[in-house]
N, C-alpha and C. Protein backbone atom coordinates (compact mmCIF):
# COMPACT_ATOMS: atom_id res chain seq x y z
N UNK A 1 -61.88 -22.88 41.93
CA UNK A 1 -63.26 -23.17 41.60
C UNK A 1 -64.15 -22.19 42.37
N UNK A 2 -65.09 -21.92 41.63
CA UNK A 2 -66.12 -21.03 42.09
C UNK A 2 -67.44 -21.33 42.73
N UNK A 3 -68.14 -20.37 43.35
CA UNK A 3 -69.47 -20.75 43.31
C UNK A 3 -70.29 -21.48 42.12
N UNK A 4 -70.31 -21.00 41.24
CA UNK A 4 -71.37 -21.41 40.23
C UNK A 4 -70.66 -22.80 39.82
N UNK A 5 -69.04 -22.99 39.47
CA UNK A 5 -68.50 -24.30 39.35
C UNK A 5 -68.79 -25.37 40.16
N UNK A 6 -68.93 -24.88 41.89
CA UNK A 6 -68.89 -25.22 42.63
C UNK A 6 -70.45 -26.28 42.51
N UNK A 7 -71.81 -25.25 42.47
CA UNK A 7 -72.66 -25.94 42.32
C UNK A 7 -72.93 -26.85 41.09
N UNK A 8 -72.64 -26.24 39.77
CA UNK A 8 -72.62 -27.19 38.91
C UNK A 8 -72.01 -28.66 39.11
N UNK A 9 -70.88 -28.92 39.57
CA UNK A 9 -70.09 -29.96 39.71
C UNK A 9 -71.35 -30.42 40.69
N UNK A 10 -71.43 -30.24 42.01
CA UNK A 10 -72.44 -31.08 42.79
C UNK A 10 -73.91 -31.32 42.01
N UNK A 11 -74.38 -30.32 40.94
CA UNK A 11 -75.46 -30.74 40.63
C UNK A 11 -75.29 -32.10 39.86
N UNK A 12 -74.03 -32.24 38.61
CA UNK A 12 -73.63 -32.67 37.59
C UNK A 12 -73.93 -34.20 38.83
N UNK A 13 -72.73 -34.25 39.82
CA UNK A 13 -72.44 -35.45 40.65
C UNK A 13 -73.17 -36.26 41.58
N UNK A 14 -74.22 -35.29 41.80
CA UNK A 14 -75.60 -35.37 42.79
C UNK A 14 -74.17 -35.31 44.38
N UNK A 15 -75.41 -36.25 45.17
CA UNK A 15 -75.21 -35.78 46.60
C UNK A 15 -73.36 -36.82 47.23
N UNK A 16 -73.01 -37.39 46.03
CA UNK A 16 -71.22 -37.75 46.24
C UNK A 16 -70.73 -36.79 45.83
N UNK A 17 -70.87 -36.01 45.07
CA UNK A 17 -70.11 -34.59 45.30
C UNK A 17 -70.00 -34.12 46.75
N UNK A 18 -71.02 -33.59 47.13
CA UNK A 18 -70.67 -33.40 48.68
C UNK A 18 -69.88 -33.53 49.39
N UNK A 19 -70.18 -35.13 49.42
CA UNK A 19 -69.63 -35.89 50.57
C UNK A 19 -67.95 -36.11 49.57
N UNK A 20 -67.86 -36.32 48.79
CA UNK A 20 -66.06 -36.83 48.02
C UNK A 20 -65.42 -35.10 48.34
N UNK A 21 -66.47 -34.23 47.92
CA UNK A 21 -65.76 -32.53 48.32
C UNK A 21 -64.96 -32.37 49.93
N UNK A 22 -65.68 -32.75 50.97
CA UNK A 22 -65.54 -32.25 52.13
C UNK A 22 -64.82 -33.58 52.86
N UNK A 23 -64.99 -34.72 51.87
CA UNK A 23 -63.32 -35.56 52.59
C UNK A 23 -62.38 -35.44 51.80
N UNK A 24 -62.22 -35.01 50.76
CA UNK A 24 -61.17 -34.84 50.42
C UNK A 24 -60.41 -33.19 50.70
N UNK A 25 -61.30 -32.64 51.18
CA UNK A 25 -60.98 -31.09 52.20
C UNK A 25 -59.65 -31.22 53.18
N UNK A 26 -59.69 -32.25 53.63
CA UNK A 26 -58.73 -32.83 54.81
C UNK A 26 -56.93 -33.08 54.04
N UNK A 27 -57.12 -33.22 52.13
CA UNK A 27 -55.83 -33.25 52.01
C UNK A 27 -55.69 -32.02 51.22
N UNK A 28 -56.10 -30.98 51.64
CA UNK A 28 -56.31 -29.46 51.24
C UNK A 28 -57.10 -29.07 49.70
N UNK A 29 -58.61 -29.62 49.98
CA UNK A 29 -58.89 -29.12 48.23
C UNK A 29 -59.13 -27.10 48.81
N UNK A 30 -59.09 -26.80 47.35
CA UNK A 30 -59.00 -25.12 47.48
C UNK A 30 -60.45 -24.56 47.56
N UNK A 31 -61.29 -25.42 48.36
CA UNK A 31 -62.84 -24.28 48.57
C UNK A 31 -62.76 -24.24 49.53
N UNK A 32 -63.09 -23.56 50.55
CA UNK A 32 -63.47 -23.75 51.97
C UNK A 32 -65.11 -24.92 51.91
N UNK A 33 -64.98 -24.94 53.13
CA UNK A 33 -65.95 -26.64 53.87
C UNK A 33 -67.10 -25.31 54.07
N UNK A 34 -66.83 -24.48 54.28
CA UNK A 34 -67.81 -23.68 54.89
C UNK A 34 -69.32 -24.10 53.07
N UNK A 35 -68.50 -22.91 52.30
CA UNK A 35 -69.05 -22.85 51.14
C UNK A 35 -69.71 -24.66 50.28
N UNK A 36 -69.00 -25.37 51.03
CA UNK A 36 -69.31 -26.22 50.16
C UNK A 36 -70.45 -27.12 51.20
N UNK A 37 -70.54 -27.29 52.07
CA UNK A 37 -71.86 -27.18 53.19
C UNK A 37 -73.06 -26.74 52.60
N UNK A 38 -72.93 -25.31 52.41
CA UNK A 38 -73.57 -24.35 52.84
C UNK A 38 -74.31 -25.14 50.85
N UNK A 39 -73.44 -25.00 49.76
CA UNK A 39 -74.15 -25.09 48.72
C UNK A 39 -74.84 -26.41 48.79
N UNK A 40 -74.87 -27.38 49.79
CA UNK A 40 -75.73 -28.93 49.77
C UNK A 40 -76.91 -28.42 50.64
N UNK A 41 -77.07 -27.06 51.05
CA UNK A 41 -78.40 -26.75 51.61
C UNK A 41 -78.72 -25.60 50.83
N UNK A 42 -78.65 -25.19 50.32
CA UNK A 42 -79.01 -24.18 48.42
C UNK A 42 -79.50 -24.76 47.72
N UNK A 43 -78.87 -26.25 47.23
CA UNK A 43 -79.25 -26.93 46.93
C UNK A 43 -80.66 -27.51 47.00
N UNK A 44 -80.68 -27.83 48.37
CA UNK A 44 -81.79 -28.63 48.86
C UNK A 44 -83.01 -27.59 49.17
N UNK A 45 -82.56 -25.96 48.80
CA UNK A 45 -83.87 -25.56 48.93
C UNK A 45 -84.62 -25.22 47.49
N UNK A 46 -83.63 -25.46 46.62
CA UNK A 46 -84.57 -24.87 45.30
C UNK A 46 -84.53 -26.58 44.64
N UNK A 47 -84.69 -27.40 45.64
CA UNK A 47 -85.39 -28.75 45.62
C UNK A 47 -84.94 -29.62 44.54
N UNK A 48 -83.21 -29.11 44.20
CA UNK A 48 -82.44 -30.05 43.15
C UNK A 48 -82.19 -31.34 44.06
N UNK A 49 -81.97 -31.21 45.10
CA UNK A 49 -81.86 -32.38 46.08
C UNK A 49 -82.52 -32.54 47.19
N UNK A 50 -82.58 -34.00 47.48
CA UNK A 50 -83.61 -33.93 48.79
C UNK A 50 -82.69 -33.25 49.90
N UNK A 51 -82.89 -32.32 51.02
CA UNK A 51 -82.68 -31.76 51.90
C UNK A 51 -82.13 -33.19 53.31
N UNK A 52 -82.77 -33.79 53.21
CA UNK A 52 -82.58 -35.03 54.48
C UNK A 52 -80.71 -36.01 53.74
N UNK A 53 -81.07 -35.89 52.12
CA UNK A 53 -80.06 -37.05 51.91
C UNK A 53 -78.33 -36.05 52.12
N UNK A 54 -79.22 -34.84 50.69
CA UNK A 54 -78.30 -34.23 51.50
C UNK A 54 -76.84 -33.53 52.59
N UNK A 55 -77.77 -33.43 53.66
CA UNK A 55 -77.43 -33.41 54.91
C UNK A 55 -76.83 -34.55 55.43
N UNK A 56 -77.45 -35.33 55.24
CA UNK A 56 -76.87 -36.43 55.40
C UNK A 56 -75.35 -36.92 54.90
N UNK A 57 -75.04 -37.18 53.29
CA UNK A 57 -73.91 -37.05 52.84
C UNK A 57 -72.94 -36.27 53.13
N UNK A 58 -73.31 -34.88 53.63
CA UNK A 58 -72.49 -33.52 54.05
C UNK A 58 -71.93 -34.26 55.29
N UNK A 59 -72.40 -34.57 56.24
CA UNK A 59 -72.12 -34.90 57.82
C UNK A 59 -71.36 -35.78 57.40
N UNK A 60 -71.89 -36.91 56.27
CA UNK A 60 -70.73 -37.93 56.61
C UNK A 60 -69.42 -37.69 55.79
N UNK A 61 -69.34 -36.59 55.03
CA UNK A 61 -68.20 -36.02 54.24
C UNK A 61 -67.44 -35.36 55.37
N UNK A 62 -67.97 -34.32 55.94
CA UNK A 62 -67.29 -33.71 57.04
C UNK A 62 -66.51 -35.10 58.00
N UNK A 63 -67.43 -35.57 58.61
CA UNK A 63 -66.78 -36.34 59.76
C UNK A 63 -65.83 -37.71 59.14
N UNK A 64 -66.23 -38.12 57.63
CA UNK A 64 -65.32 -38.76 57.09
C UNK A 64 -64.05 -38.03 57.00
N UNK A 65 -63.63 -37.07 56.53
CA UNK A 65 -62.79 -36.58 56.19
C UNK A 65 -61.49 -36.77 57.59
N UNK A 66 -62.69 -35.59 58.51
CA UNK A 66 -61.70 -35.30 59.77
C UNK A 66 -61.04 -36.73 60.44
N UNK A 67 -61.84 -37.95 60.00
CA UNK A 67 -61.26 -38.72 60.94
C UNK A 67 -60.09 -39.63 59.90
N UNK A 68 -60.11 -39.03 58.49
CA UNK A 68 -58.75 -39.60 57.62
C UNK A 68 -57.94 -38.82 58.41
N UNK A 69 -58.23 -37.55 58.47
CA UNK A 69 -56.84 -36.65 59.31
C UNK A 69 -56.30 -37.41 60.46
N UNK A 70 -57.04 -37.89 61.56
CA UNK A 70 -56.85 -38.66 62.42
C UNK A 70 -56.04 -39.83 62.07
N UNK A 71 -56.52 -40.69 61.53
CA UNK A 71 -55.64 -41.55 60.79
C UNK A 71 -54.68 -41.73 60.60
N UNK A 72 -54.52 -40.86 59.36
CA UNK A 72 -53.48 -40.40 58.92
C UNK A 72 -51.98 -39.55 60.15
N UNK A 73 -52.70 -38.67 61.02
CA UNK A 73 -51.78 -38.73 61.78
C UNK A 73 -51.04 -39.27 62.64
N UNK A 74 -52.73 -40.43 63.37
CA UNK A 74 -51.95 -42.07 64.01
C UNK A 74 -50.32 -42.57 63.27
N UNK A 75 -50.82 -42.77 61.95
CA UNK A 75 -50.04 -43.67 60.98
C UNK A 75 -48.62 -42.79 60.62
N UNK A 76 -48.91 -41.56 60.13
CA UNK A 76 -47.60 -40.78 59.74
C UNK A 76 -47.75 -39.83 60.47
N UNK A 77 -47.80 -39.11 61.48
CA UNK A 77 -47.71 -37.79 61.88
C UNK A 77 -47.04 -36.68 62.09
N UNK A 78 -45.60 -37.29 62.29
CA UNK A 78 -44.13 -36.67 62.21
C UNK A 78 -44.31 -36.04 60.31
N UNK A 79 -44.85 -37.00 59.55
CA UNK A 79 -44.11 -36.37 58.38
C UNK A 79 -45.14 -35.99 57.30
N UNK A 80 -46.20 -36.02 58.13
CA UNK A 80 -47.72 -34.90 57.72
C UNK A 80 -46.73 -33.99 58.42
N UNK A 81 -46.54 -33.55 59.64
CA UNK A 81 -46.01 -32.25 60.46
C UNK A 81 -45.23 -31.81 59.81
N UNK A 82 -44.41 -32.26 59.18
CA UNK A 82 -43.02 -31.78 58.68
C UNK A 82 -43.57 -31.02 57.18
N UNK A 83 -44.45 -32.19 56.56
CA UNK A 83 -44.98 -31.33 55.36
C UNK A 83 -45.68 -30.21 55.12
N UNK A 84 -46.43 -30.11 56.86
CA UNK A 84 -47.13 -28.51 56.60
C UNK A 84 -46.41 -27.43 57.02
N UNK A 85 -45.24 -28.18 57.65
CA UNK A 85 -44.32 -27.18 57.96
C UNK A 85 -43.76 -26.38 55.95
N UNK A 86 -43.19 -27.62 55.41
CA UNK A 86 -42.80 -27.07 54.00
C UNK A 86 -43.83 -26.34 53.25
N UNK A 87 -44.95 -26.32 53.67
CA UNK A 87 -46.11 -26.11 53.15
C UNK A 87 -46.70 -24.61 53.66
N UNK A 88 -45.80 -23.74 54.38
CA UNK A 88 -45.73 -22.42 55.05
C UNK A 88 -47.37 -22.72 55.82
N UNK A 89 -47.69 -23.58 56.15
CA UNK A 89 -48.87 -23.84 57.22
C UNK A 89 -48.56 -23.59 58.79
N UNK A 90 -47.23 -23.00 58.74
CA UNK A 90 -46.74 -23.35 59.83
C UNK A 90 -47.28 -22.55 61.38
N UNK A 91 -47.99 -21.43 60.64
CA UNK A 91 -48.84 -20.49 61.77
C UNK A 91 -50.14 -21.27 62.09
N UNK A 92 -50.50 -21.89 60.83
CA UNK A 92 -51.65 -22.86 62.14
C UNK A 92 -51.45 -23.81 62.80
N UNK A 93 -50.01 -24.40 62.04
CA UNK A 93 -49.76 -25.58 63.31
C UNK A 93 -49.36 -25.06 64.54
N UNK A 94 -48.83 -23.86 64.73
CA UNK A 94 -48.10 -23.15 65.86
C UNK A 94 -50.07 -23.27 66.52
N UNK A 95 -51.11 -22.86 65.91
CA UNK A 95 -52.32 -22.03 66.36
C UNK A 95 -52.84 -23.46 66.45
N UNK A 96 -52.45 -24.57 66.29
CA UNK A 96 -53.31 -26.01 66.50
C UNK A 96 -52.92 -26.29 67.56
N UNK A 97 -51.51 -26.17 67.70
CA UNK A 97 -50.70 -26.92 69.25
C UNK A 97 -51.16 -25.95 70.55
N UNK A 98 -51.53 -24.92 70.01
CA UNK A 98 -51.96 -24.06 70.97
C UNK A 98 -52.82 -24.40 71.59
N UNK A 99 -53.84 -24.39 70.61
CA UNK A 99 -55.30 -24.51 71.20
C UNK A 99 -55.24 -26.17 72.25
N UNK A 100 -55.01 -27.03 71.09
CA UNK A 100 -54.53 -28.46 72.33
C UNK A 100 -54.29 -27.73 73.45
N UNK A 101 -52.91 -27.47 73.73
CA UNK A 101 -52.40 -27.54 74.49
C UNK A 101 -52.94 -26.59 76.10
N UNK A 102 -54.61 -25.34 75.26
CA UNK A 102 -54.73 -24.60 76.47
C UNK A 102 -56.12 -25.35 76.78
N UNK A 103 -56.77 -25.86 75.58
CA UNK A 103 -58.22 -26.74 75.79
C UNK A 103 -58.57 -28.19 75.79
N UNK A 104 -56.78 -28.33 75.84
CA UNK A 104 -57.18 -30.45 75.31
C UNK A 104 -58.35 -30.61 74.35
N UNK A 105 -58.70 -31.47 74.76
CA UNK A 105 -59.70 -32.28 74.09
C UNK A 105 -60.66 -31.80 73.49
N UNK A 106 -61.12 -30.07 74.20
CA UNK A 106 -62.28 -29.11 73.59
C UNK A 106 -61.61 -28.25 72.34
N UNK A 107 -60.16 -28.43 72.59
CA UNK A 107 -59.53 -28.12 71.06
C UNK A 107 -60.38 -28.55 69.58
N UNK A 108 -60.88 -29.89 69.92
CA UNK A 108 -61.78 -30.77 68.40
C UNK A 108 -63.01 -29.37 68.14
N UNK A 109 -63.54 -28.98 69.78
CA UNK A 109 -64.63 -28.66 69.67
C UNK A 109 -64.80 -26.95 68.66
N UNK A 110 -63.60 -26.50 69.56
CA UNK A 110 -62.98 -24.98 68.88
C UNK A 110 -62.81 -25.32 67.51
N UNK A 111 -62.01 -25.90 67.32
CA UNK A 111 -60.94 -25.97 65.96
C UNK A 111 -61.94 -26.14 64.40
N UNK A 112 -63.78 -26.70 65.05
CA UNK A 112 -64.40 -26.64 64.03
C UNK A 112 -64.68 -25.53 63.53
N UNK A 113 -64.38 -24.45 64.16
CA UNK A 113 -64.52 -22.87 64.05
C UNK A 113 -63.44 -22.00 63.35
N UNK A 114 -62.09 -22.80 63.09
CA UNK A 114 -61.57 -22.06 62.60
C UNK A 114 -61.05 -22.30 61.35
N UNK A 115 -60.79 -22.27 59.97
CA UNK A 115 -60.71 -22.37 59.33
C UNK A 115 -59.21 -23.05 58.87
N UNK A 116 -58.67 -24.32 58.14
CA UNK A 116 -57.04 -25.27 58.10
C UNK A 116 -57.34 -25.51 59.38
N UNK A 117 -57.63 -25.15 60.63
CA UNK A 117 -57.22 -25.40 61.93
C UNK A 117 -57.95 -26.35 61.85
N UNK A 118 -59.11 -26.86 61.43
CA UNK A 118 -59.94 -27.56 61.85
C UNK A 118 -59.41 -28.66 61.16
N UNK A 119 -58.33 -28.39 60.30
CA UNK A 119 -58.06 -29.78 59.62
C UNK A 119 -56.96 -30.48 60.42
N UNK A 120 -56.13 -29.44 60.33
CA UNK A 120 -54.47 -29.85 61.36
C UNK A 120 -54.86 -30.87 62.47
N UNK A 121 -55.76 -29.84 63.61
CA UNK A 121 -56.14 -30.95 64.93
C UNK A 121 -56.52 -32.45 64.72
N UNK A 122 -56.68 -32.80 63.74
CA UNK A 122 -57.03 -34.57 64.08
C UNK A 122 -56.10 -35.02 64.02
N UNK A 123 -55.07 -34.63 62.63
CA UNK A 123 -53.86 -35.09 62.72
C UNK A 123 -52.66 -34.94 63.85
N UNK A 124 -53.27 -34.03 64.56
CA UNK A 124 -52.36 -33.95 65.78
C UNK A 124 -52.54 -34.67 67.13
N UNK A 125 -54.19 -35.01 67.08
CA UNK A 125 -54.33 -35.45 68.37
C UNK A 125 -54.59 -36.68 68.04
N UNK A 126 -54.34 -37.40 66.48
CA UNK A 126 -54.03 -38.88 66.24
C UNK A 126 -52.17 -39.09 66.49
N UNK A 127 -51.66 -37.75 66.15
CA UNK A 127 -50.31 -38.52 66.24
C UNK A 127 -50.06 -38.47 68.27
N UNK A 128 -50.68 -37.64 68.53
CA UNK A 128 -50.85 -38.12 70.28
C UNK A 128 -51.56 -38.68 70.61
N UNK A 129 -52.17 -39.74 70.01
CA UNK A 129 -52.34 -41.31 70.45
C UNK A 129 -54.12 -41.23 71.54
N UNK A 130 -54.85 -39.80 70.96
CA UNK A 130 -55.52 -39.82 71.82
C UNK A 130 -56.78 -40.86 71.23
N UNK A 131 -57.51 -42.11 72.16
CA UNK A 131 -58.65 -42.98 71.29
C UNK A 131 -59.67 -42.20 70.46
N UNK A 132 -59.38 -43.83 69.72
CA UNK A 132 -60.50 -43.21 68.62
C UNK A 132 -61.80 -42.62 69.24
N UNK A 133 -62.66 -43.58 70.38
CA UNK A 133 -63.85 -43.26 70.90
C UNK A 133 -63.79 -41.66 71.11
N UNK A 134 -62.81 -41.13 71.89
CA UNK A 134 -62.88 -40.01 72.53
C UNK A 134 -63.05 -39.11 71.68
N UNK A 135 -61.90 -39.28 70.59
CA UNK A 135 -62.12 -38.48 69.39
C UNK A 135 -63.56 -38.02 68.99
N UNK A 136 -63.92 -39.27 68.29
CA UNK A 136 -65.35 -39.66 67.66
C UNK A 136 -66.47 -38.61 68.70
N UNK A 137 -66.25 -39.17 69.81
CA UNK A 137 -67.38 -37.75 70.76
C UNK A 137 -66.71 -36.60 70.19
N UNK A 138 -66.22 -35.99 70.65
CA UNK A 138 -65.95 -34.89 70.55
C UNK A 138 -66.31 -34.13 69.48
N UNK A 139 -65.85 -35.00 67.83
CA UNK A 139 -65.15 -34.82 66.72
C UNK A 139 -66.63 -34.62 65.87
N UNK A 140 -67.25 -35.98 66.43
CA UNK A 140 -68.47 -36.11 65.67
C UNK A 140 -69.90 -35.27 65.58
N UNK A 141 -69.88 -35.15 67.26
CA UNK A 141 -71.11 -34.40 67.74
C UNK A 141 -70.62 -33.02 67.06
N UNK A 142 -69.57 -32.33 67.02
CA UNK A 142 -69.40 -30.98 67.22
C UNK A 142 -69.46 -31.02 65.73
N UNK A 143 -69.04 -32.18 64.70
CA UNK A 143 -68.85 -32.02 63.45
C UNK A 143 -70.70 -31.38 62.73
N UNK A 144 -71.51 -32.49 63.99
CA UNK A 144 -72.62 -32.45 63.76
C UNK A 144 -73.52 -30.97 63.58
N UNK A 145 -72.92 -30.40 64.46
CA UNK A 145 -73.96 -29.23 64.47
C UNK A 145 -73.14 -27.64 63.89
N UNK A 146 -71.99 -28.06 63.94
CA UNK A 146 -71.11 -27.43 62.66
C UNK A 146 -72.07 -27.72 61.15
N UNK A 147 -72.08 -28.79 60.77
CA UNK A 147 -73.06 -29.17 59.49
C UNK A 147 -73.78 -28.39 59.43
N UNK A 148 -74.63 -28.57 60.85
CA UNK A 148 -76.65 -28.22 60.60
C UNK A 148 -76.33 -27.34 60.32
N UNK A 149 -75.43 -26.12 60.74
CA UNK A 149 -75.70 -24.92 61.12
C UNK A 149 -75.30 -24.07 59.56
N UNK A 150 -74.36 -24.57 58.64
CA UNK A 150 -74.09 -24.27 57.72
C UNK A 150 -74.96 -24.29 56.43
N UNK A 151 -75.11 -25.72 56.47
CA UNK A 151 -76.47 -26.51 55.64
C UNK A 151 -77.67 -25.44 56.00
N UNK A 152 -78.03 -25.01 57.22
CA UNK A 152 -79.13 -24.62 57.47
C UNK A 152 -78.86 -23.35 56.88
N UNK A 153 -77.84 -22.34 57.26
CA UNK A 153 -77.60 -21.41 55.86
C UNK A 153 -77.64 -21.11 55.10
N UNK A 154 -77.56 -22.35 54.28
CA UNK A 154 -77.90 -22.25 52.54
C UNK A 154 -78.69 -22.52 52.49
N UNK A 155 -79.40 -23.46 53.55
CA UNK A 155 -81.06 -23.49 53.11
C UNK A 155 -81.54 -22.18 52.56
N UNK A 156 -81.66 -21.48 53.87
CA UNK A 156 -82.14 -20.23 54.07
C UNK A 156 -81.55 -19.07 53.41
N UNK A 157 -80.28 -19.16 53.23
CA UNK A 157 -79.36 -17.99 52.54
C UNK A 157 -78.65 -18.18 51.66
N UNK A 158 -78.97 -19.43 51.01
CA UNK A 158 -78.06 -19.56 49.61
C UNK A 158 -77.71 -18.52 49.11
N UNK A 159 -78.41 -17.87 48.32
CA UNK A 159 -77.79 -16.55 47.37
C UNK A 159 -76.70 -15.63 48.04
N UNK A 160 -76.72 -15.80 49.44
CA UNK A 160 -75.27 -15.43 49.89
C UNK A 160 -74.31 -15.89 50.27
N UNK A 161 -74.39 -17.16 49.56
CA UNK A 161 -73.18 -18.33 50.15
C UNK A 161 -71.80 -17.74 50.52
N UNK A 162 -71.64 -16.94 49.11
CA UNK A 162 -69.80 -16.56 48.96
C UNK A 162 -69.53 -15.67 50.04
N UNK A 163 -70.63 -14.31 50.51
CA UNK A 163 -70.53 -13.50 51.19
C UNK A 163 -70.35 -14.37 52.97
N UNK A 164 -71.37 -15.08 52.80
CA UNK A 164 -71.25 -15.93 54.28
C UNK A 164 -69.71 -16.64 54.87
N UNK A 165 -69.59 -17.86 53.64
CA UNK A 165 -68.62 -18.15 53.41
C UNK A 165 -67.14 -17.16 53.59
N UNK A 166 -66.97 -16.30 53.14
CA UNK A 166 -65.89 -15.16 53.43
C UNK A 166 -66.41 -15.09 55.01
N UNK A 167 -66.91 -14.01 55.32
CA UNK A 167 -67.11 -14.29 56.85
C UNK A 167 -66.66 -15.49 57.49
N UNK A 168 -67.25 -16.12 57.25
CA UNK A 168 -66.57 -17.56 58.05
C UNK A 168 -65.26 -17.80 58.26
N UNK A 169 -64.64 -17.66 56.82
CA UNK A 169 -63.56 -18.09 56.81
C UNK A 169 -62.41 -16.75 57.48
N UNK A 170 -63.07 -15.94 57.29
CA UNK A 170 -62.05 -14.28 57.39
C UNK A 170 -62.21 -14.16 59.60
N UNK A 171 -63.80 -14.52 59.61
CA UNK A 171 -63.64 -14.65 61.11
C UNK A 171 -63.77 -15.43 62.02
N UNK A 172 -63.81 -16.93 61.70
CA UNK A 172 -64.03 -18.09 62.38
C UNK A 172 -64.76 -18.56 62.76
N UNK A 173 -63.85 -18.16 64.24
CA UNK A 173 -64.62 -18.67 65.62
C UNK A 173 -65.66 -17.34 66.13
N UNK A 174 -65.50 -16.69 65.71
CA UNK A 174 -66.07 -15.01 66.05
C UNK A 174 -67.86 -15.43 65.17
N UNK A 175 -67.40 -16.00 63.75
CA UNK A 175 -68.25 -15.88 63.12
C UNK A 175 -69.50 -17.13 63.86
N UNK A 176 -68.76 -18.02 64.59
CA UNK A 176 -69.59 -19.72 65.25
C UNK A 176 -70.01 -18.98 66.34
N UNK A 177 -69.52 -18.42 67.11
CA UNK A 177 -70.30 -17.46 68.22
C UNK A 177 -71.26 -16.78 68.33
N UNK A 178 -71.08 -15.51 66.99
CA UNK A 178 -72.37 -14.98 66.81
C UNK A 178 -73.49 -16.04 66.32
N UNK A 179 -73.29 -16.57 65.15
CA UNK A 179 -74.09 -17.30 64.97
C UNK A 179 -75.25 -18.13 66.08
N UNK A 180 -74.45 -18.65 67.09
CA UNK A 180 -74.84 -19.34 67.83
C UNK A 180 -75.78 -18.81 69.18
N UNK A 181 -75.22 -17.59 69.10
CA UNK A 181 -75.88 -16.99 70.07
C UNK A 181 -77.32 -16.19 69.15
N UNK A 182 -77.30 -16.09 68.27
CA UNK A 182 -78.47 -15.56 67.20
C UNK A 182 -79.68 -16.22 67.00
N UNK A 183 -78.69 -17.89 66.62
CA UNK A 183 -79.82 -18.80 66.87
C UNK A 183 -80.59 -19.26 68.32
N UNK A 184 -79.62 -19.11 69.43
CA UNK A 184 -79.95 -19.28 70.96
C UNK A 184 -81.34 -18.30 70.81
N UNK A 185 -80.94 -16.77 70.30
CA UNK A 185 -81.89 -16.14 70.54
C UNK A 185 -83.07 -16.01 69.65
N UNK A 186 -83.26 -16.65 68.63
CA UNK A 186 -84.38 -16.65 67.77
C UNK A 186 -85.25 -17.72 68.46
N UNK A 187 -84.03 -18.88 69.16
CA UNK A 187 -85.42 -20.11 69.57
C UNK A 187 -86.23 -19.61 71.01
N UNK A 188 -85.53 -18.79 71.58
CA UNK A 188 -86.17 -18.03 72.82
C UNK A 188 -87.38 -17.36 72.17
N UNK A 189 -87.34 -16.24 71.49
CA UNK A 189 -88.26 -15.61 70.73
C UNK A 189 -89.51 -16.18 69.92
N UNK A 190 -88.72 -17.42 70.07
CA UNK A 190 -90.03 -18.19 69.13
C UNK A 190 -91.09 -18.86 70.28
N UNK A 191 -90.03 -19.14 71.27
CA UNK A 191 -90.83 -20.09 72.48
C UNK A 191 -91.75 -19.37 73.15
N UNK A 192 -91.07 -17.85 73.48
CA UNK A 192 -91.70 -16.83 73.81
C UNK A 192 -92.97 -16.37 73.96
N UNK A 193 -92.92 -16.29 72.28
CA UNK A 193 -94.68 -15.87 71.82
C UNK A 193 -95.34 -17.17 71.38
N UNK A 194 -94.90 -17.86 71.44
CA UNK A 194 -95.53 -19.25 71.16
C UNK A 194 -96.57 -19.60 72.48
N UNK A 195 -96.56 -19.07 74.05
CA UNK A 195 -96.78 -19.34 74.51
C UNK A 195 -98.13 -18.41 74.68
């Protein structure tokens, strides 16, 4: 599915497209989360949808999703593992256990940065028994501003969703960095001369 499929279907579905797109992401649909974010704030700027609901549905698609992964790995995790093993996934599970294993718990926080990785980790740190609460911080807040930051993209840059989207997906965590430090520095600049 494409961009233009992509938006049609969410226009066709309104704002449960979204949110049914980006939890059902978690049992591998074929768009990236990035692109499909990014088109519920495209959306919301050429005012097919309200911008607040939205956003809204997106966050709770994202953080719905990640915490079926969780779940799901509580409940089966050995034989989710085994299936992404059959599933030649097996370099991100090698690149999921990693990251656990050098950042614990800030693994949730990374892993929103990298693209499958971000899906693997819940299921891994549900089948290691880590609480839900802890999760939920980690999982949720970071899911949170993962959202804005995408959504806020297409606000602003829809017409380059696919191009963004590739980036994202081609450079990750490289791509959540710059970003982040871009926006660090636009709100300086704004505070700046504001004064």
């Amino acid at each position: 599915m494409g961009l233009n499929e992509l938006l049609s279907f969410i226009e066709q579905y309104g704002y449960w497209a979204l949110f049914f797109s980006l939890w059902l992401g978690i049992v591998g649909m074929p768009l990236p989360d990035e692109m499909i974010v990014m088109s519920g704030g495209f959306l919301g700027s050429m005012e097919k949808m309200s911008v607040l609901k939205a956003f809204i549905l997106t966050y709770l698609g994202v953080v719905s999703g990640l915490s079926l992964g969780y779940f799901l790995g509580k409940g089966f995790g050995h034989k989710i593992v085994d299936n992404l093993l059959k599933k030649k996934k097996a370099k991100y599970l090698v690149k999921s256990k990693e990251l656990i294993d050098r950042y614990g718990h800030f693994a949730l926080v990374i892993s929103y940065f990298i693209p499958i990785v971000r899906h693997i980790i819940p299921y891994l740190v549900g089948m290691n028994k880590m609480p839900f609460l802890k999760y939920a911080m980690y999982s949720y807040t970071t899911g949170f501003i993962w959202t804005l930051l995408y959504f806020t993209l297409g606000l602003f840059f829809g017409k380059h969703i696919e191009y963004i989207s590739d980036l994202a997906t081609r450079y990750g965590i490289y791509f959540g960095i710059f970003v982040a430090i871009v926006g660090c520095l636009y709100y300086w600049y704004i505070r700046k001369f504001k004064r």
